[in-house]
PDB file of N, CA and C in Angstrom:
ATOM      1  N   UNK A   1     109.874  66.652 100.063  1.00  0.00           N
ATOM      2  CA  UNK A   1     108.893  67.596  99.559  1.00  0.00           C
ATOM      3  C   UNK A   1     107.500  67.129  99.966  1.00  0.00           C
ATOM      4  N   UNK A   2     106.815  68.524 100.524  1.00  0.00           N
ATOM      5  CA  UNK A   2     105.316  67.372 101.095  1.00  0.00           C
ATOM      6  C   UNK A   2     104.676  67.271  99.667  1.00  0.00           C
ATOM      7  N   UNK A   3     103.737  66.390  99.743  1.00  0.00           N
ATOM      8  CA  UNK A   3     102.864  66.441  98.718  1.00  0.00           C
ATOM      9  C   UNK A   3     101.784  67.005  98.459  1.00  0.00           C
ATOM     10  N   UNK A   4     101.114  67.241  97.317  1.00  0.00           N
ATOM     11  CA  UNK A   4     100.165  68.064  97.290  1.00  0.00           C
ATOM     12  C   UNK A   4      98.764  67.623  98.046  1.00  0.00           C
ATOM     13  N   UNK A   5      98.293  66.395  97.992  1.00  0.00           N
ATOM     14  CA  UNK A   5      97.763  65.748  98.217  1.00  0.00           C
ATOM     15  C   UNK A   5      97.563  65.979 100.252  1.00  0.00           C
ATOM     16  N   UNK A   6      99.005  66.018 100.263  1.00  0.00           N
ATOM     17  CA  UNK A   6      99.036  66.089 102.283  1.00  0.00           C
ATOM     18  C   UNK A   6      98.922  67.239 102.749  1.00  0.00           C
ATOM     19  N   UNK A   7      99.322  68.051 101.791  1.00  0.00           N
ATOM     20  CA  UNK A   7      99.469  70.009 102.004  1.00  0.00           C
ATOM     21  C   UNK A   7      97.505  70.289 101.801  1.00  0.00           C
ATOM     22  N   UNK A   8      96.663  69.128 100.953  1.00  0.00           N
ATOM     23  CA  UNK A   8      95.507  69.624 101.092  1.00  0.00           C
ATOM     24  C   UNK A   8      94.230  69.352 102.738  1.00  0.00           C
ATOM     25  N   UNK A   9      95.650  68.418 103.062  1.00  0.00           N
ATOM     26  CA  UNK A   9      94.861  68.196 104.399  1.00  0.00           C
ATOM     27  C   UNK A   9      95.336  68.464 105.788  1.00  0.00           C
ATOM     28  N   UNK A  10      96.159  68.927 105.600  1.00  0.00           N
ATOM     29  CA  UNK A  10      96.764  70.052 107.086  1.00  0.00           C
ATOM     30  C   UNK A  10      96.110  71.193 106.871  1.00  0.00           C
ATOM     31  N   UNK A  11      95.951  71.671 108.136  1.00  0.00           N
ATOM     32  CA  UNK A  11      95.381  73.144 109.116  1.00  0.00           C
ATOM     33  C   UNK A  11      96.510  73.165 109.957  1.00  0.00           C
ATOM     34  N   UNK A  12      96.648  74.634 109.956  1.00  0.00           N
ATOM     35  CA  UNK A  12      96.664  75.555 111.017  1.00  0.00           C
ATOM     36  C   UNK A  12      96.265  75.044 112.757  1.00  0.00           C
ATOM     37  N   UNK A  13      96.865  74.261 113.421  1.00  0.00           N
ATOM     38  CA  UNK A  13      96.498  73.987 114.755  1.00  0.00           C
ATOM     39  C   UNK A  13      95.619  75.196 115.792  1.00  0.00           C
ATOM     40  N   UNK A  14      96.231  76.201 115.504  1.00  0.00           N
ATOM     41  CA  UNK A  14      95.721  77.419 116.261  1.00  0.00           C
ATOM     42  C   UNK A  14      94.648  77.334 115.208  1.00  0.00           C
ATOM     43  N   UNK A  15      93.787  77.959 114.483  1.00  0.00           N
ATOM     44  CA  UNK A  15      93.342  78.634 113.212  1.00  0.00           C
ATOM     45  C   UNK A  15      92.397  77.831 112.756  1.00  0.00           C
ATOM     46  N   UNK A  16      92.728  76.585 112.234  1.00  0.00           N
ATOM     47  CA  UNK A  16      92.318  75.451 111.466  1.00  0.00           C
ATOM     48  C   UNK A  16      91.892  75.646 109.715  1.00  0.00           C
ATOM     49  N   UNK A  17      92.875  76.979 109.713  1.00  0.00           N
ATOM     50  CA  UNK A  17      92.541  77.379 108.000  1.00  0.00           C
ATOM     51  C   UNK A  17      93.426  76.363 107.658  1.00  0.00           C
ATOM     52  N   UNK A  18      93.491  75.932 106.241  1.00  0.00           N
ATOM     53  CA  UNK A  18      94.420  75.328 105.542  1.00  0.00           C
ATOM     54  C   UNK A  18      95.777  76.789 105.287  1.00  0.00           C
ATOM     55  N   UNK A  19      96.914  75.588 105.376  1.00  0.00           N
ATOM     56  CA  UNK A  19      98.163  75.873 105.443  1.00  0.00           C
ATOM     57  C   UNK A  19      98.417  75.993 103.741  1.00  0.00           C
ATOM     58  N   UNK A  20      99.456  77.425 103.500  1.00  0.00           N
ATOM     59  CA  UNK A  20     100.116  77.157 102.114  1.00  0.00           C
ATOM     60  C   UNK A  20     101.827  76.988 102.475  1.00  0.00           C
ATOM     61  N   UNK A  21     102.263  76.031 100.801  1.00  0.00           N
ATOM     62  CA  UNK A  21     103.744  76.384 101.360  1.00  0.00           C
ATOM     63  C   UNK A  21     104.646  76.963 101.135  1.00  0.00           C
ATOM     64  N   UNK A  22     105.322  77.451 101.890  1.00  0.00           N
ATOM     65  CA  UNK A  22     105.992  78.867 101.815  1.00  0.00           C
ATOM     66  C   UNK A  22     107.156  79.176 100.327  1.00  0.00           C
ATOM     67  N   UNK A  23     107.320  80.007  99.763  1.00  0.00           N
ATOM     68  CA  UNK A  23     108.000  80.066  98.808  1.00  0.00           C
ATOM     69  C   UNK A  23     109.515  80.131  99.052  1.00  0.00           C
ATOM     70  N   UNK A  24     110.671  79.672  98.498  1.00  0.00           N
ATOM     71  CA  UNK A  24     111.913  79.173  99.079  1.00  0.00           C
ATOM     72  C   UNK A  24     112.936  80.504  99.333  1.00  0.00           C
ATOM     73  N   UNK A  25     112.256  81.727  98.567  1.00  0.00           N
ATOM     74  CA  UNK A  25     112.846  82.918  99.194  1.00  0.00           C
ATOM     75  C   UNK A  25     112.143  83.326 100.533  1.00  0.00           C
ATOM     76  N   UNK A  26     111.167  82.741 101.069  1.00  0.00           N
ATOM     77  CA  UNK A  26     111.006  83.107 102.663  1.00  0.00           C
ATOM     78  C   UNK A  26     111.767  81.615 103.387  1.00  0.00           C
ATOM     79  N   UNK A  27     111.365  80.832 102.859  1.00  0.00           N
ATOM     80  CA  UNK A  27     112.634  80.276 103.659  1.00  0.00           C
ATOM     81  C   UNK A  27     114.021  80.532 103.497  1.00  0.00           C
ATOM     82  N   UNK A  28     114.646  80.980 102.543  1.00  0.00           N
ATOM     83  CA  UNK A  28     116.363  81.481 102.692  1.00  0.00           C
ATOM     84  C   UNK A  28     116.136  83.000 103.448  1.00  0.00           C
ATOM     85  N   UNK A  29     115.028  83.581 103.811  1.00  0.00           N
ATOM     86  CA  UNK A  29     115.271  84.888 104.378  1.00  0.00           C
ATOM     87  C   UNK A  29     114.791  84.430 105.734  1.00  0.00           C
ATOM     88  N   UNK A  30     114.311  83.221 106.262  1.00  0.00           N
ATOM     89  CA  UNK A  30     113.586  82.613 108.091  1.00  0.00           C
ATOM     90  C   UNK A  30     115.246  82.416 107.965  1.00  0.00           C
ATOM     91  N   UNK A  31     115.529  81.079 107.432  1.00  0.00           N
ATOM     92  CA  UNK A  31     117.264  80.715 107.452  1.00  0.00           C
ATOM     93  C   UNK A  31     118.331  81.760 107.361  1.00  0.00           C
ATOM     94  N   UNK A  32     118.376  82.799 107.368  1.00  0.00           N
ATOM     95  CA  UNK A  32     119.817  84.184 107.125  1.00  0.00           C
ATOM     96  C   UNK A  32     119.122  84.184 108.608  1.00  0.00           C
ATOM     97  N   UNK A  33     117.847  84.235 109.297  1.00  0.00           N
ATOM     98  CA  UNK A  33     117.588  84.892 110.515  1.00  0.00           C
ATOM     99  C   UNK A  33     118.080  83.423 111.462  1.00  0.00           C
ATOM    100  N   UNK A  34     118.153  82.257 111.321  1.00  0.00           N
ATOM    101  CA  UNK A  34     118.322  81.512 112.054  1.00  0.00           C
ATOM    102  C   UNK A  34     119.587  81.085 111.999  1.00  0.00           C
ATOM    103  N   UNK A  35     120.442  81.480 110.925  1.00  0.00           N
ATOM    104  CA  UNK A  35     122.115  82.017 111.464  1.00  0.00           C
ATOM    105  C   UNK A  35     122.848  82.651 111.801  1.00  0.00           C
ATOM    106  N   UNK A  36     121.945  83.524 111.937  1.00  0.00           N
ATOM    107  CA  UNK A  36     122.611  85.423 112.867  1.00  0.00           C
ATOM    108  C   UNK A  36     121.743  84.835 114.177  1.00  0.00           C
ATOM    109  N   UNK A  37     120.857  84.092 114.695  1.00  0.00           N
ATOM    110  CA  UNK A  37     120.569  83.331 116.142  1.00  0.00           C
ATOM    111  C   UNK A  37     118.967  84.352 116.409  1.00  0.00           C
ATOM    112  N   UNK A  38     118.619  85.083 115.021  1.00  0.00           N
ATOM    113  CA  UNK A  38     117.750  86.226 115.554  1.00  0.00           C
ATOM    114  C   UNK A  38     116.050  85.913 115.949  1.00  0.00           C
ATOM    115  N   UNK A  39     116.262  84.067 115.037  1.00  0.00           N
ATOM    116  CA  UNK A  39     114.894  84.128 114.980  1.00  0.00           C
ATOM    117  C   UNK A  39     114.257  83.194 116.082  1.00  0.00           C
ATOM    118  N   UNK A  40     113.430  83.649 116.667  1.00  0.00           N
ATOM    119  CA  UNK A  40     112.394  83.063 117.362  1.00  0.00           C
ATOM    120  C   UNK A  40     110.971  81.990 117.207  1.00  0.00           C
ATOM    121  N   UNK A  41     110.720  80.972 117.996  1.00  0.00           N
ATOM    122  CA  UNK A  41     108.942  80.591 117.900  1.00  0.00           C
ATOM    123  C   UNK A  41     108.715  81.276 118.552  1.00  0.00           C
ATOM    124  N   UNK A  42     107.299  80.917 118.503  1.00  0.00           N
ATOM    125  CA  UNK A  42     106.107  81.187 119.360  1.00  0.00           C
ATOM    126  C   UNK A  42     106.283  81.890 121.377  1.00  0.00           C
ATOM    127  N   UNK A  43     107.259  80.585 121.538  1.00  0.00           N
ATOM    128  CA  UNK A  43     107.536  80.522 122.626  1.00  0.00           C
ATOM    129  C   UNK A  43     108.463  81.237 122.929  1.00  0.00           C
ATOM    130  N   UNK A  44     109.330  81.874 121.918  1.00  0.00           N
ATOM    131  CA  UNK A  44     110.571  82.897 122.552  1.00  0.00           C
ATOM    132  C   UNK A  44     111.783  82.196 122.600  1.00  0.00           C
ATOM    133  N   UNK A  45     111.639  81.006 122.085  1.00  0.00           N
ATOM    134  CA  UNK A  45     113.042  79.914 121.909  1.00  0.00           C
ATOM    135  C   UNK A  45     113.821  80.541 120.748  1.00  0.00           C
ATOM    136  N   UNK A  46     115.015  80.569 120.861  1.00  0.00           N
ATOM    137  CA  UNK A  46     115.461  80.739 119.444  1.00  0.00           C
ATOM    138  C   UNK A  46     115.493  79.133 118.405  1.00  0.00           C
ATOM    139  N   UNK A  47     115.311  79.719 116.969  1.00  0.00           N
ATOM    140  CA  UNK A  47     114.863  78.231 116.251  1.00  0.00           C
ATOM    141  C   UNK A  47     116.940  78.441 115.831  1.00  0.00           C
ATOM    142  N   UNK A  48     117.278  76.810 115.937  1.00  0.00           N
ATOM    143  CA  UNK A  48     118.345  76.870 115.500  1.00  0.00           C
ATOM    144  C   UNK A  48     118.385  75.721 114.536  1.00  0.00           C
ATOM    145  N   UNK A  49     117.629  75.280 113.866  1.00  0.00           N
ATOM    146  CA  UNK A  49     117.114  73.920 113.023  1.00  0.00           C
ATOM    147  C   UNK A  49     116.888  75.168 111.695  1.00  0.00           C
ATOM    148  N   UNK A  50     117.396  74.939 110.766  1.00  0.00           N
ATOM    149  CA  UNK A  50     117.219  75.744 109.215  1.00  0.00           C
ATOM    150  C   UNK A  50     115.857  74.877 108.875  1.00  0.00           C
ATOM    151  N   UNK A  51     115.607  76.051 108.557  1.00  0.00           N
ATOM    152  CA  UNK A  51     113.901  75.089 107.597  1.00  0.00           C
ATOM    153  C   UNK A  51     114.214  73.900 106.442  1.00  0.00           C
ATOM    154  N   UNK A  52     113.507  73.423 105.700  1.00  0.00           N
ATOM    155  CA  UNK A  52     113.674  73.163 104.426  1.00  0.00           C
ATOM    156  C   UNK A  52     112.766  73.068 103.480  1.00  0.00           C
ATOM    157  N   UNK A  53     111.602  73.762 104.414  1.00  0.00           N
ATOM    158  CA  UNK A  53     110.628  74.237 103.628  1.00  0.00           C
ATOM    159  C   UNK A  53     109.523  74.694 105.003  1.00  0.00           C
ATOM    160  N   UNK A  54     108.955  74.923 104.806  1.00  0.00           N
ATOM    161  CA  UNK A  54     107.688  75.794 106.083  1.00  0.00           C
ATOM    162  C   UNK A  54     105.970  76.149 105.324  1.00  0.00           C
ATOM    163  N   UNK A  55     105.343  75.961 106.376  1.00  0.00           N
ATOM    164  CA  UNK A  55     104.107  75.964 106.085  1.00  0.00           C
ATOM    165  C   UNK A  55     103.212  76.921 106.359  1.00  0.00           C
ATOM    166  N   UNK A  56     102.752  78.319 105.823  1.00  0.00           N
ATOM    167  CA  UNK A  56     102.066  79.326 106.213  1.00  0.00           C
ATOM    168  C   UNK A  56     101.005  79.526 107.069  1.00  0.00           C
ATOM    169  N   UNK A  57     100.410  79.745 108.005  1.00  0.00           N
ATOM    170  CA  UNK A  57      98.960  80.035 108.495  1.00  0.00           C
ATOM    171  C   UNK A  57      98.822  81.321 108.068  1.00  0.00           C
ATOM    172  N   UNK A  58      98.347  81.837 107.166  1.00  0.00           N
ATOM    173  CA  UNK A  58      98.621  82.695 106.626  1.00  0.00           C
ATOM    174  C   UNK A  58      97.329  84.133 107.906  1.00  0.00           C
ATOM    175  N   UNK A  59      96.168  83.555 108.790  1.00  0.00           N
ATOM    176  CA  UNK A  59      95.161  84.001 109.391  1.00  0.00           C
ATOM    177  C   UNK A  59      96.200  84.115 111.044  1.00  0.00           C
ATOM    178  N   UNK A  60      96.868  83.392 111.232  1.00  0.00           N
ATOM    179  CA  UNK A  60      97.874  83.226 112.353  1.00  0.00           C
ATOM    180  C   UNK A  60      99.014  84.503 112.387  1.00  0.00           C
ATOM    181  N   UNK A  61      99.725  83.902 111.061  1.00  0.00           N
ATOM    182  CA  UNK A  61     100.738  85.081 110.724  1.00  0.00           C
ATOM    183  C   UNK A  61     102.302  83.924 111.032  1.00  0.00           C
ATOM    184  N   UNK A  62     102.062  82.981 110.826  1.00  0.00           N
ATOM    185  CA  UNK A  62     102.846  82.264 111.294  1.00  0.00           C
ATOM    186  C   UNK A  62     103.571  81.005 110.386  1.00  0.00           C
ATOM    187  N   UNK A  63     105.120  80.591 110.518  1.00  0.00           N
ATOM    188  CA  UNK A  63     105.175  79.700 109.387  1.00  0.00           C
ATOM    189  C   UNK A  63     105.527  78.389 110.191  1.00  0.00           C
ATOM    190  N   UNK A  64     105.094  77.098 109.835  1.00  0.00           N
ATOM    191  CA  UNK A  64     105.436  75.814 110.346  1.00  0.00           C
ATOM    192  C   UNK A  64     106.617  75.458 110.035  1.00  0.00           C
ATOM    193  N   UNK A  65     108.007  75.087 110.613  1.00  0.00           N
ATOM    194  CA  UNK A  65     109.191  74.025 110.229  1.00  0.00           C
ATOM    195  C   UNK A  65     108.405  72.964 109.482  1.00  0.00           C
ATOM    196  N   UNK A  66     109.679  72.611 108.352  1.00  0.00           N
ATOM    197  CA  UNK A  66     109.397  71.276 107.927  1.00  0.00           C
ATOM    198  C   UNK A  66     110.507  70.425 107.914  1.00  0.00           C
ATOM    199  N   UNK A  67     111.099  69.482 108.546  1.00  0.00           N
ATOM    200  CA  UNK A  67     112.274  69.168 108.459  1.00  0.00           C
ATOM    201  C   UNK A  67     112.015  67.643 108.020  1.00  0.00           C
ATOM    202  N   UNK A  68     112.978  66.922 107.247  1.00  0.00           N
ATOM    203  CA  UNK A  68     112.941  65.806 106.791  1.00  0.00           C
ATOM    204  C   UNK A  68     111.218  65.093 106.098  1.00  0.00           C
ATOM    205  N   UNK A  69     111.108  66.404 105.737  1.00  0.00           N
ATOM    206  CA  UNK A  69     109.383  65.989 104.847  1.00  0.00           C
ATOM    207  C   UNK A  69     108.305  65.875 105.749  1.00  0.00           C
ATOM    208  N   UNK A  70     108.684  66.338 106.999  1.00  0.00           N
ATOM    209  CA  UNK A  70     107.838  65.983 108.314  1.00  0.00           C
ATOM    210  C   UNK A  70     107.378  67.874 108.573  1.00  0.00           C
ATOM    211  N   UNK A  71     105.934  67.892 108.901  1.00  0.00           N
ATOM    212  CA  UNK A  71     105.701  69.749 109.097  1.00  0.00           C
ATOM    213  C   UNK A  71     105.488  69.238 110.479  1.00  0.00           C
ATOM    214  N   UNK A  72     106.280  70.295 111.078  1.00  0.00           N
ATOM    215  CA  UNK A  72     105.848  70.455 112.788  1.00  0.00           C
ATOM    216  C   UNK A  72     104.930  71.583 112.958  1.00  0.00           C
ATOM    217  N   UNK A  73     103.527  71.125 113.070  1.00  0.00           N
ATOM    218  CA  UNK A  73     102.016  71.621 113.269  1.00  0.00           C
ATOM    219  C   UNK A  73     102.031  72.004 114.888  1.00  0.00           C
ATOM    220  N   UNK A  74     102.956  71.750 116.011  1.00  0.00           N
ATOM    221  CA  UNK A  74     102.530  72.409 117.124  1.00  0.00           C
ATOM    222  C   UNK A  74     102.821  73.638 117.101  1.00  0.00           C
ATOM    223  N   UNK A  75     101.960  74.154 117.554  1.00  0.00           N
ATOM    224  CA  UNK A  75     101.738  75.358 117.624  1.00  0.00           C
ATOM    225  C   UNK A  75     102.675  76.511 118.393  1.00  0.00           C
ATOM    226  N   UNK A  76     103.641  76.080 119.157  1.00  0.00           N
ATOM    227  CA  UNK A  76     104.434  76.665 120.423  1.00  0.00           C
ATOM    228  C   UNK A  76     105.517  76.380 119.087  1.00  0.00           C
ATOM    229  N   UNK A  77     105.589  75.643 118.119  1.00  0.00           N
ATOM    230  CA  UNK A  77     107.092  75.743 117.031  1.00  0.00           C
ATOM    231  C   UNK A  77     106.586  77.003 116.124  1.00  0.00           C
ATOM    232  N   UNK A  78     105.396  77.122 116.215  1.00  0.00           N
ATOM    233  CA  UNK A  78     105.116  77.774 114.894  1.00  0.00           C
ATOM    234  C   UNK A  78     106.254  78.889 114.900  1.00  0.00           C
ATOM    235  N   UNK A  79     106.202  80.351 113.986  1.00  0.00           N
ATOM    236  CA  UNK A  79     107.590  80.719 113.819  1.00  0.00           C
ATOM    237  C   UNK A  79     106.859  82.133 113.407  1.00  0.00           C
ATOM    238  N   UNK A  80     106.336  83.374 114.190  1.00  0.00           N
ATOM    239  CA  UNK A  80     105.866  84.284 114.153  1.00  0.00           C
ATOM    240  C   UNK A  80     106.463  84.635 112.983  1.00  0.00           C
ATOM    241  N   UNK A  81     105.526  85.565 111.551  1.00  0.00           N
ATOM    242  CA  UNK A  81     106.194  86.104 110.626  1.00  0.00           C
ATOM    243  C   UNK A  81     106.621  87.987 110.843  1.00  0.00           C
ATOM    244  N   UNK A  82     106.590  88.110 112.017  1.00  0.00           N
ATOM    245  CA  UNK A  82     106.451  89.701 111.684  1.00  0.00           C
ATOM    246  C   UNK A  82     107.706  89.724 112.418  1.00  0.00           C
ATOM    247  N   UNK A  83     108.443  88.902 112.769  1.00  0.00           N
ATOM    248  CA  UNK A  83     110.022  89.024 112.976  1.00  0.00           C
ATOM    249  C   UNK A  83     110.828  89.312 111.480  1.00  0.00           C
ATOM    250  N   UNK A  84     110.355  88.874 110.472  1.00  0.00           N
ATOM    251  CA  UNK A  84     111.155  89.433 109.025  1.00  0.00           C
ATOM    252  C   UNK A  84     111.376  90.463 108.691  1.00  0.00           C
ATOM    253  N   UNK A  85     112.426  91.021 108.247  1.00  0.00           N
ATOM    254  CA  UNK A  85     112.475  92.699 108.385  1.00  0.00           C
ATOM    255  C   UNK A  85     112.013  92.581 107.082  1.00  0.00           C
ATOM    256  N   UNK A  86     111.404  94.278 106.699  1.00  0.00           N
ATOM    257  CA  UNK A  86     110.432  94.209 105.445  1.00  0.00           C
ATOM    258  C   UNK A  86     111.681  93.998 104.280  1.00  0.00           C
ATOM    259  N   UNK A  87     111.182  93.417 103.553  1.00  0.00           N
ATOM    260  CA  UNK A  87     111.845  93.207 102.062  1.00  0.00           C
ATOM    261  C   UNK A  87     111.795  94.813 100.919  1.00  0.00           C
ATOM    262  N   UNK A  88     112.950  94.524 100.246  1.00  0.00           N
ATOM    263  CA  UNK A  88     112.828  95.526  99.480  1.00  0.00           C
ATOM    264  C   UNK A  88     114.240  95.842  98.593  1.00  0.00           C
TER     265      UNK A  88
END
């Protein structure tokens, strides 16, 4: 779990707004997309690593992997949000 303390000092690489972290129903709805193979980064890779938590740019539109308490801040991982189909 990051800490609050470390979540107050990460930015956004693209952006440089501060990052929020994502609530665990957008990560079980990035994860349903990264076991049907649907979801994409930045780069057009498909992500096949399940989150376990992710970090918003919320000015980007984009969420960071966090895997093993570690946020991957490059920017080519980030994880476009407008691939989520709308909720409802």
């Amino acid at each position: 779990m990051i800490s609050d303390e470390l979540l107050k000092c990460l930015r956004c690489p693209q952006t440089a707004q501060p990052l929020t972290l994502a609530e665990p129903e957008l990560v079980a709805r990035l994860n349903e997309l990264v076991e049907q193979g649907k979801l994409r980064n930045r780069e057009g890779e498909t992500v096949t690593r399940r989150l376990e938590q992710g970090l918003i740019a919320e000015q980007a539109g984009v969420v960071y992997p966090v895997a093993n308490d570690i946020p991957d801040l490059v920017s080519s991982d980030g994880i476009p949000l407008d691939q989520l189909p709308a909720s409802g």
